[in-house]
C-alpha atoms as a PDB file:
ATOM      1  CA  UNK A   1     233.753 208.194 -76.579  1.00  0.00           C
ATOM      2  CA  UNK A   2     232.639 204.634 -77.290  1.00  0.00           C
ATOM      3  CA  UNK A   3     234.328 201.576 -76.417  1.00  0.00           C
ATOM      4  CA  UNK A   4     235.998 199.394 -78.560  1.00  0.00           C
ATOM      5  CA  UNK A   5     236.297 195.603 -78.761  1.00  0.00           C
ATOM      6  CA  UNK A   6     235.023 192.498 -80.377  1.00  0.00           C
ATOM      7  CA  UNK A   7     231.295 192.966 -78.855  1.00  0.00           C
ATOM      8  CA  UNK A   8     231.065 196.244 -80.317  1.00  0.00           C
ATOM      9  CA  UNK A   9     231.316 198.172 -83.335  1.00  0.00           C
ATOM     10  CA  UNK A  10     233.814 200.719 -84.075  1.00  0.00           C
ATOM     11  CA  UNK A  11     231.436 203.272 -83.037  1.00  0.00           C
ATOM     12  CA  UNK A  12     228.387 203.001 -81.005  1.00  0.00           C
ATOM     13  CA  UNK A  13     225.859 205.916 -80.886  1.00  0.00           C
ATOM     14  CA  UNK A  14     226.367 207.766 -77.313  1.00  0.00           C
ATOM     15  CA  UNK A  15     223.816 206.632 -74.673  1.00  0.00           C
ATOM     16  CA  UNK A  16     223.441 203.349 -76.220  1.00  0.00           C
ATOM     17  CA  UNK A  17     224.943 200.028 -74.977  1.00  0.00           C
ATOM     18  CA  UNK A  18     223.933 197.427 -76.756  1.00  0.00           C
ATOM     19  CA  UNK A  19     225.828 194.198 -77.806  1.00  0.00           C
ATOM     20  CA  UNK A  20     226.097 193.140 -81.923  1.00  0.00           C
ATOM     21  CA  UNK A  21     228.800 190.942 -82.139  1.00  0.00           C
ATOM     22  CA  UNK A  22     231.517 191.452 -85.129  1.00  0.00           C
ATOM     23  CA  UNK A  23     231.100 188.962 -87.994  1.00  0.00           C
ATOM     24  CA  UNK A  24     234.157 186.086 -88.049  1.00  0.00           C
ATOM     25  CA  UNK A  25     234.780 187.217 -84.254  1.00  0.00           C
ATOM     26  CA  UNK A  26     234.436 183.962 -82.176  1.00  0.00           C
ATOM     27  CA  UNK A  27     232.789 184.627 -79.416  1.00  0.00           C
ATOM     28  CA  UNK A  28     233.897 182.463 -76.203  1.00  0.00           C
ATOM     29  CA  UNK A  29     231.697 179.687 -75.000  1.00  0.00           C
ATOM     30  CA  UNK A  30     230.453 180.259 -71.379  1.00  0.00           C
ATOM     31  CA  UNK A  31     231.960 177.208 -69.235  1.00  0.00           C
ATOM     32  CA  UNK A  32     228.798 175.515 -66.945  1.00  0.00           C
ATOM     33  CA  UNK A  33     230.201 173.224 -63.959  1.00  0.00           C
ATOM     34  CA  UNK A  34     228.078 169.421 -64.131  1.00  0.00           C
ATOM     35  CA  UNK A  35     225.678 169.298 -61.055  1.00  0.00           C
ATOM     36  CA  UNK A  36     227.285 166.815 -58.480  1.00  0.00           C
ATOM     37  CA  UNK A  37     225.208 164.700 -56.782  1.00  0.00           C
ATOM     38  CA  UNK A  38     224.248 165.685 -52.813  1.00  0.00           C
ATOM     39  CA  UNK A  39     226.838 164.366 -50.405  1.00  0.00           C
ATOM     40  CA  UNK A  40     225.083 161.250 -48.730  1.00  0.00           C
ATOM     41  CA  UNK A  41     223.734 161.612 -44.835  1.00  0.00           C
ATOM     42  CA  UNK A  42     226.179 160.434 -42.644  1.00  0.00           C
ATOM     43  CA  UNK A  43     226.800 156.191 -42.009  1.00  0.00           C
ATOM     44  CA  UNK A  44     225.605 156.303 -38.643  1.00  0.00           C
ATOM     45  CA  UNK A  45     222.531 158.287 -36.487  1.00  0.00           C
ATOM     46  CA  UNK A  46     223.898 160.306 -34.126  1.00  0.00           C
ATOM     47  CA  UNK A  47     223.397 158.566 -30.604  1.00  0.00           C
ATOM     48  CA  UNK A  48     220.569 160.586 -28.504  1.00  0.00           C
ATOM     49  CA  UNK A  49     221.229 162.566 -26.005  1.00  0.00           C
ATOM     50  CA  UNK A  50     219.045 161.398 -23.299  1.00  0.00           C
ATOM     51  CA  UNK A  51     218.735 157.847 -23.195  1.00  0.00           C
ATOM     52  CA  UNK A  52     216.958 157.256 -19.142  1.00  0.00           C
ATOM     53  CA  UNK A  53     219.967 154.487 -17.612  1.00  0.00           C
ATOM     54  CA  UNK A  54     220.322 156.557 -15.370  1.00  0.00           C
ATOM     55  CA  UNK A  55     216.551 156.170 -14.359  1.00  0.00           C
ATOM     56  CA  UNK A  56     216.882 152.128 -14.716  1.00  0.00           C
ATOM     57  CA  UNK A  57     220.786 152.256 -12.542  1.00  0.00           C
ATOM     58  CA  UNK A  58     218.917 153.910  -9.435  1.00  0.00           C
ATOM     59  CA  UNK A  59     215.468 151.659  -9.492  1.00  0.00           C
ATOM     60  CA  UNK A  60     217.614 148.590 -10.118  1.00  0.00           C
ATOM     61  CA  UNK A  61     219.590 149.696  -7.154  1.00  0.00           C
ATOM     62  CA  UNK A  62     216.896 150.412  -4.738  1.00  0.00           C
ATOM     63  CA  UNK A  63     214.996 147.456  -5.605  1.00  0.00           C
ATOM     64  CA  UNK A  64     218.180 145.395  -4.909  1.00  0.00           C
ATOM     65  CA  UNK A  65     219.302 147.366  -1.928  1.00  0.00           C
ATOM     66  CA  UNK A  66     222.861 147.572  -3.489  1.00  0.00           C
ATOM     67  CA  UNK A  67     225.419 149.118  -0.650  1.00  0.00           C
ATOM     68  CA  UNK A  68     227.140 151.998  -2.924  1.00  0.00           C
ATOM     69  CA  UNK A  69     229.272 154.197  -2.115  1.00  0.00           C
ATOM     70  CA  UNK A  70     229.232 158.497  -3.374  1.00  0.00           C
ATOM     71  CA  UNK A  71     231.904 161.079  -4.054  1.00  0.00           C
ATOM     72  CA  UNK A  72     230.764 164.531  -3.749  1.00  0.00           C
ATOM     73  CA  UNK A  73     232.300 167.079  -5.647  1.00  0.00           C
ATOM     74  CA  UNK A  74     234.189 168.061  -2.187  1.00  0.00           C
ATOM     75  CA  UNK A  75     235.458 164.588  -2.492  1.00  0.00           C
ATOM     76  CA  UNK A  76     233.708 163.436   0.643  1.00  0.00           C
ATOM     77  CA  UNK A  77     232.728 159.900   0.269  1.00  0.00           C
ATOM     78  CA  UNK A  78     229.902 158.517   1.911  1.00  0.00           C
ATOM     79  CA  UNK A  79     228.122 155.077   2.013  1.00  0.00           C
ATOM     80  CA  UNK A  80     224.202 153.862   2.203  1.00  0.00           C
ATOM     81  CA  UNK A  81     221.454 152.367  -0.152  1.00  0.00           C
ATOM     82  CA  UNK A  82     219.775 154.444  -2.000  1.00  0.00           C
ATOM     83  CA  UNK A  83     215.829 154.305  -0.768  1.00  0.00           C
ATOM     84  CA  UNK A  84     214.114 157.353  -3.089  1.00  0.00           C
ATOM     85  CA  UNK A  85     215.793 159.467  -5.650  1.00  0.00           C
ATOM     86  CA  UNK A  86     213.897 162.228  -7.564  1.00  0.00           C
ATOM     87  CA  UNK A  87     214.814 164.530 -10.575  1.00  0.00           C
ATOM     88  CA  UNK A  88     217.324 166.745  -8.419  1.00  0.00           C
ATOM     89  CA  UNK A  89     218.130 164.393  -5.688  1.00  0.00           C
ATOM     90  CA  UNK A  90     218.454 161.108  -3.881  1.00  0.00           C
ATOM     91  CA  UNK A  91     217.616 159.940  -0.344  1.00  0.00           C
ATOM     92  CA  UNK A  92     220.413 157.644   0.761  1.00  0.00           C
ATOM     93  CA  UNK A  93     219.982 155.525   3.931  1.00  0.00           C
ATOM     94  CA  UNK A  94     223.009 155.107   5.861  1.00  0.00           C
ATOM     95  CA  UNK A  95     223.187 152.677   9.069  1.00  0.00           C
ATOM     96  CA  UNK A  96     226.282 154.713  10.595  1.00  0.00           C
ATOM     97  CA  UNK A  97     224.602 158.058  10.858  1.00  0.00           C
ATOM     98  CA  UNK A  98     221.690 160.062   9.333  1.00  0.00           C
ATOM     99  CA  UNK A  99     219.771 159.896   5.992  1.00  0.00           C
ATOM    100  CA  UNK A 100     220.952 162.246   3.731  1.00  0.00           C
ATOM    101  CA  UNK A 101     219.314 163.825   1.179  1.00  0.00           C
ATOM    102  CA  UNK A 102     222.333 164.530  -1.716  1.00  0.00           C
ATOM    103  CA  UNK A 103     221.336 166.652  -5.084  1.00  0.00           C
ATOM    104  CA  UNK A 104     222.897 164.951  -8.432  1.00  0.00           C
ATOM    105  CA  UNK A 105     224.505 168.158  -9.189  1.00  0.00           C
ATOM    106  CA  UNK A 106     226.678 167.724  -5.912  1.00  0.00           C
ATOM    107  CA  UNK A 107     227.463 164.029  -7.140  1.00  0.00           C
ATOM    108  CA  UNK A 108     230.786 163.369  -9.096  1.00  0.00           C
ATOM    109  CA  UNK A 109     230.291 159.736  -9.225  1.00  0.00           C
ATOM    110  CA  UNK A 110     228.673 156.773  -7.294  1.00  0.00           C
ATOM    111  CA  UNK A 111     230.197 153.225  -7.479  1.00  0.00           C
ATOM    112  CA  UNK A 112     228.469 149.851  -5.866  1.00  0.00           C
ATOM    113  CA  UNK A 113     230.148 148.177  -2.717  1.00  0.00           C
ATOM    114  CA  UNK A 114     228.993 144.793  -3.454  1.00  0.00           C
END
């Protein structure tokens, strides 16, 4: 059988589905949100994630010939000046014993003596 309601007439012909309002039926008003406005970018840029101190630390150090000290991630400490570093490691120059060559991912931290 048909439907019946407000959008329809009391009878509507079987396999047809169409939409004739009834007359002195208000039909409800479809409710459309405002756009907002975009939510601004954030205050501040987020700081980079590679900024090369680490690069300017060592050379300052070598060029100085700053006594530091390193703690491996054994916590062994050991003592030189730095004389060459590279991408994985660093050459430090003890007087107490041999030159070791220590890879940064075996470093916890370094600290000067001076």
């Amino acid at each position: 059988m048909g439907m019946r309601s407000a959008y329809y007439p009391k009878r509507v012909p079987s396999g047809l589905a169409y939409l004739k309002p009834l007359r002195g039926v208000r039909v409800p008003e479809k409710k459309v949100k405002p756009k907002t406005a975009p939510k601004p970018a954030a205050s501040k840029p987020r700081p980079p994630e590679v900024t090369h101190e680490e690069v300017r630390y060592i050379k300052r150090l070598i060029d100085e010939k700053t006594p530091i000290a390193v703690k491996l991630c054994d916590n062994q400490i050991v003592q030189g000046v730095i004389e060459y570093y590279d991408q994985s490691f660093i050459r430090l120059t003890r007087q107490d014993g041999p030159n070791l060559f220590i890879f940064k991912h075996d470093i916890k931290y370094l600290y000067e003596l001076d």
